[in-house]
Protein backbone atom coordinates (compact mmCIF):
# COMPACT_ATOMS: atom_id res chain seq x y z
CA UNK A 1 4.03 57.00 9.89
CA UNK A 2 1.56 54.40 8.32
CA UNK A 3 2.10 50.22 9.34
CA UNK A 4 2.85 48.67 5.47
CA UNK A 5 -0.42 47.07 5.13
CA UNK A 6 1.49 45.28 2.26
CA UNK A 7 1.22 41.49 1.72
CA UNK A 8 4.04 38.83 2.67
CA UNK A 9 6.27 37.96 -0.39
CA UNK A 10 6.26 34.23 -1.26
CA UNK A 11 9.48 34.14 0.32
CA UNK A 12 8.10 35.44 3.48
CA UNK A 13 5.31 32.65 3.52
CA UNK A 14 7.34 30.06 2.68
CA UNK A 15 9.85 30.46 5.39
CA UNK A 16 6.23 30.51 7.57
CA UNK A 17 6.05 27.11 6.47
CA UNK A 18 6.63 24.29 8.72
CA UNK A 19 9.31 22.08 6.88
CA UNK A 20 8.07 18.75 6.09
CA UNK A 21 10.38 15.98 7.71
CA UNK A 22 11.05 12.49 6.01
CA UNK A 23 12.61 11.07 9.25
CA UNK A 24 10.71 8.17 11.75
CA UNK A 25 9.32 9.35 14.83
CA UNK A 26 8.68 6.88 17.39
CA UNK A 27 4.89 7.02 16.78
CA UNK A 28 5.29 6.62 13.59
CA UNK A 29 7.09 3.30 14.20
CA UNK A 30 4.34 2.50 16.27
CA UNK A 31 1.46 2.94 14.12
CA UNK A 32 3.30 1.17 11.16
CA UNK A 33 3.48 -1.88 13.31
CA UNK A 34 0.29 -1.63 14.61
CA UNK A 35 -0.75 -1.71 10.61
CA UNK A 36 1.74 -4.53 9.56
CA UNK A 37 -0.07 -6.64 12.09
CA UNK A 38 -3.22 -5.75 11.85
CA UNK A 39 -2.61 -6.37 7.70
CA UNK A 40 -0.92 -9.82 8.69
CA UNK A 41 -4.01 -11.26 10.19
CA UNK A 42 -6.00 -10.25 7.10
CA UNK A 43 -3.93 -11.93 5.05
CA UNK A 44 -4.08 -14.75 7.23
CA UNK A 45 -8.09 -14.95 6.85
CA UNK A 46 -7.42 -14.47 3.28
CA UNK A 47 -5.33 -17.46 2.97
CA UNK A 48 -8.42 -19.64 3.62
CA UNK A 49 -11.06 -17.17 2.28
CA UNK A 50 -9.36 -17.17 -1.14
CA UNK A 51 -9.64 -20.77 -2.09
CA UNK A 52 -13.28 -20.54 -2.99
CA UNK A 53 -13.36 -17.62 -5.49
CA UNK A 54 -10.16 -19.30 -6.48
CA UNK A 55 -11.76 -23.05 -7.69
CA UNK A 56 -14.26 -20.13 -9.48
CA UNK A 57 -12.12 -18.32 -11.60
CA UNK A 58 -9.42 -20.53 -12.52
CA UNK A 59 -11.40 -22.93 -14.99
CA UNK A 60 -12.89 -19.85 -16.57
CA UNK A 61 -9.42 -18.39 -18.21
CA UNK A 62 -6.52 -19.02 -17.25
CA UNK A 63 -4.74 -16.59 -15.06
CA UNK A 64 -7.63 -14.62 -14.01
CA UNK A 65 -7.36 -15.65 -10.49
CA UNK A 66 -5.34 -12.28 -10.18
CA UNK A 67 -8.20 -10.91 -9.13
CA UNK A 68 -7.79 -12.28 -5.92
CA UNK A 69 -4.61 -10.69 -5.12
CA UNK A 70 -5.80 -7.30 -3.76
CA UNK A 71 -6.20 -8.29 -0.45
CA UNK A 72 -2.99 -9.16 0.59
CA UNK A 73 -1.44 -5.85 -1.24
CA UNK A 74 -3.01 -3.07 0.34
CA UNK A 75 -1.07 -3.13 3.69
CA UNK A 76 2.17 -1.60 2.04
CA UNK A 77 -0.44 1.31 0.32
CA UNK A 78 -2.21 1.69 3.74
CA UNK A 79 0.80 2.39 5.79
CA UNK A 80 2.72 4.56 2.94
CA UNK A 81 -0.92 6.92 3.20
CA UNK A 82 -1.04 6.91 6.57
CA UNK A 83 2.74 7.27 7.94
CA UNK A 84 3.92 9.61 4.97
CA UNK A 85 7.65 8.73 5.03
CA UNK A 86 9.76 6.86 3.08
CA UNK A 87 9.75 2.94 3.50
CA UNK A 88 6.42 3.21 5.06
CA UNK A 89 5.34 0.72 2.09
CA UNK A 90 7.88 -1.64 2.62
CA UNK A 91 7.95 -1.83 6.05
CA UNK A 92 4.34 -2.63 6.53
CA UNK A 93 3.73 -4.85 3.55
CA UNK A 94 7.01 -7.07 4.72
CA UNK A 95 5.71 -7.04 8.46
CA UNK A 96 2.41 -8.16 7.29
CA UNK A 97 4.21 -11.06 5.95
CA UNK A 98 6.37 -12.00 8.15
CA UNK A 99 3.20 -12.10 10.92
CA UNK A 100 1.49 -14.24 8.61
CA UNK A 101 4.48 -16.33 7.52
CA UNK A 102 5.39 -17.13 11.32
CA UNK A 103 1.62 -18.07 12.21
CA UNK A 104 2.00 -20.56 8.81
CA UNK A 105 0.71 -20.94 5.26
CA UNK A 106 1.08 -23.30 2.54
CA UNK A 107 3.49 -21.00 0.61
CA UNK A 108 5.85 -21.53 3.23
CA UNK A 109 7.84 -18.82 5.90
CA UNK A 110 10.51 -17.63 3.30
CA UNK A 111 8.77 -16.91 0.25
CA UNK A 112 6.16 -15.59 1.96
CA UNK A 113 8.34 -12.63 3.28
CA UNK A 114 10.21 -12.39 0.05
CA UNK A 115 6.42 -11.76 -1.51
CA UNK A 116 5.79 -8.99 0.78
CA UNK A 117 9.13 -7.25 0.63
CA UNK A 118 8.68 -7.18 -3.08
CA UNK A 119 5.56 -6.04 -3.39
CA UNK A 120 5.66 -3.46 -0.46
CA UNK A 121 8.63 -2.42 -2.62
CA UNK A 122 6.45 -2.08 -5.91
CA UNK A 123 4.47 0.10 -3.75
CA UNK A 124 7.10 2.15 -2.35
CA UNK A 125 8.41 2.91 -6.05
CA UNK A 126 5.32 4.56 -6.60
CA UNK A 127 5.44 7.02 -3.88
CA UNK A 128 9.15 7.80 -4.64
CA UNK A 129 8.30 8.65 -7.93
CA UNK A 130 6.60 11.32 -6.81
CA UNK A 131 9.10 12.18 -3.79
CA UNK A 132 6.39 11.33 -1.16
CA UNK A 133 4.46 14.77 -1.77
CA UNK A 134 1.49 12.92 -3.65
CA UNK A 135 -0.96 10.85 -1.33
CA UNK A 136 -4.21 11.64 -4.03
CA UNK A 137 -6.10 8.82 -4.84
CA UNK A 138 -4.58 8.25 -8.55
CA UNK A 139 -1.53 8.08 -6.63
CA UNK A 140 -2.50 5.38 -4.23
CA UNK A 141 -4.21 3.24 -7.45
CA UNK A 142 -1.26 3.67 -8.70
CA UNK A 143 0.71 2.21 -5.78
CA UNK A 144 -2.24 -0.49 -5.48
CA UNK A 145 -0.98 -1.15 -9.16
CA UNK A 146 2.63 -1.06 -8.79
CA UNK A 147 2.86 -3.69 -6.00
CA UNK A 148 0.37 -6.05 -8.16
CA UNK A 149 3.26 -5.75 -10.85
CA UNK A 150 5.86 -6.29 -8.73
CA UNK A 151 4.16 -9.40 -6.88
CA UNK A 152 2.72 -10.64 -9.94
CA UNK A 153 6.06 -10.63 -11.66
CA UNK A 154 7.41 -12.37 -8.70
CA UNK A 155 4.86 -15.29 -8.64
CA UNK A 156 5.17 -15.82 -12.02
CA UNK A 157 8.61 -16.80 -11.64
CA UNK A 158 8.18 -18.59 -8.87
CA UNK A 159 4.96 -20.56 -8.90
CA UNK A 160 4.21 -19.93 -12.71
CA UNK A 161 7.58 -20.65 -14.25
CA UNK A 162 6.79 -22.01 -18.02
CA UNK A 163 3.51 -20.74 -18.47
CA UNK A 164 2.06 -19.59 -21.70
CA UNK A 165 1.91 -15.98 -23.11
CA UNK A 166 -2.53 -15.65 -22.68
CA UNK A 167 -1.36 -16.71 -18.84
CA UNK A 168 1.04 -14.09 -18.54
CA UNK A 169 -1.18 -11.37 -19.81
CA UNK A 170 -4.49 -12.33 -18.07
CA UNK A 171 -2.49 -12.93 -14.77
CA UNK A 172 -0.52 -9.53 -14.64
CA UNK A 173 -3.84 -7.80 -15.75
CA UNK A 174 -5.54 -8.94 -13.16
CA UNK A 175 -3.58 -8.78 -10.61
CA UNK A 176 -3.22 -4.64 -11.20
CA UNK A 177 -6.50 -4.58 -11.82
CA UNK A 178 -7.32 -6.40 -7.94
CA UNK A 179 -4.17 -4.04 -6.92
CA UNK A 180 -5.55 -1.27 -8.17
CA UNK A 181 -8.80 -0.95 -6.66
CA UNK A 182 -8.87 -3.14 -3.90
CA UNK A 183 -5.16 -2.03 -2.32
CA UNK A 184 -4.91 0.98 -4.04
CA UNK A 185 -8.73 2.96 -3.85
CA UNK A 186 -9.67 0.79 -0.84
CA UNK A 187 -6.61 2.04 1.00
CA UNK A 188 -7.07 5.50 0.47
CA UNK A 189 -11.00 5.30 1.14
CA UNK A 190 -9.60 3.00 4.91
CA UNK A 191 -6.88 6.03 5.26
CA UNK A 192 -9.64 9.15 5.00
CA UNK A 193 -12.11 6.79 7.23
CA UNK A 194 -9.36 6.89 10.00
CA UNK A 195 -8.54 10.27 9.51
CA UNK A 196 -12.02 11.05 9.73
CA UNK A 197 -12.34 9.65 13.18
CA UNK A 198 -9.43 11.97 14.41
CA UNK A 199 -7.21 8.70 15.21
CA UNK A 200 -4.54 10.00 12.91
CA UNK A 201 -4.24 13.42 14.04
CA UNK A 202 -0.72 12.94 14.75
CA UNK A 203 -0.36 12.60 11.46
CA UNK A 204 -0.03 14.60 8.30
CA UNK A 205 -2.71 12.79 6.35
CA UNK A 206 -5.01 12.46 9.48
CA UNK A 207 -4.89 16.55 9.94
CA UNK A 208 -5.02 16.96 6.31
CA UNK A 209 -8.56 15.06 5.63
CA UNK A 210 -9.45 16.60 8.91
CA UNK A 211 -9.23 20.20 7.54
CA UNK A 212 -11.59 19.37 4.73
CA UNK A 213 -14.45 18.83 6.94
């Protein structure tokens, strides 16, 4: 008699597999708040740091202070790369918000919340779209871009109402544009930094990028 020195069939390797679980572990909750208010104190820095840039851009067209919207995107991206599950996006953008709604801003406690749940949620679109499998780069730039929309869209009706059609489109490009790179690329290059530091080896993505090295 002579041991089958035969490969396994697909189906044998795939039951091999470890299935991928959606659900919250309690470390995951963890981490996610530990990034909401880490996130909530940048935007809180932001809130001042902004208003330079800001007098800037806005007598050069208007609109284009978009650009400075980035910054307080990229917590919904960040946790949604790192934590892997759905609402990831949401929950961290929103907590982010609410931490820097409760320490105070000029945009006042509701609306500030209601900005992050939105645009966590633009974020979290993305990611279902591609039934949390995809955490590539093009993926998170297009996250970074989907919660630009989705805020953008929001402050246009709320602290834009009435404006013009150049307005419109110079605002909503830039704020994808800021979105794009700044929450979306700069989230994913933050995400493979920490991975690469073997602090999110409990994770998916943190073993994942770990692997490559």
């Amino acid at each position: 008699m002579y041991a089958s020195t035969s490969a396994p069939t697909s189906q044998q390797t795939e039951e091999q597999r470890p299935r991928r679980s959606l659900r919250w572990r309690v470390v995951d909750i963890v981490v996610a708040s530990v990034i909401g208010v880490a996130a909530g104190l940048i935007f809180l820095l932001w809130n001042i740091g902004y208003l330079g840039p800001k007098t800037l851009l806005e007598p050069l067209t208007p609109g284009l202070q978009g650009l400075l919207d980035g910054p307080w995107l990229f917590a919904g991206v960040l946790g949604a790369l790192i934590i892997r599950k759905p609402g990831a996006a949401i929950y961290t953008e929103t907590l982010a918000a609410v931490v820097s709604a409760l320490v105070g801003n000029t945009w006042g406690g509701f609306l500030t919340i209601e900005a992050g749940l939105v645009q966590g949620l633009g974020a979290e679109l993305i990611f279902l779209l591609f039934f949390y499998r995809r955490w590539s780069l093009p993926v998170a730039i297009l996250a970074g871009a989907g919660a630009a929309l989705a805020g953008g869209i929001n402050n246009l009706i709320l602290w834009f109402a009435g404006a013009d059609a150049l307005f419109i489109t110079v605002y909503l490009i830039s704020t994808m544009l800021s979105g794009a790179v700044i929450a979306g690329a700069g989230s994913w290059l933050l995400a493979r930094g920490l991975a690469a530091t073997g602090a999110l080896d409990r994770f998916a993505s943190g073993r994942e990028a770990r692997a490559r090295v």
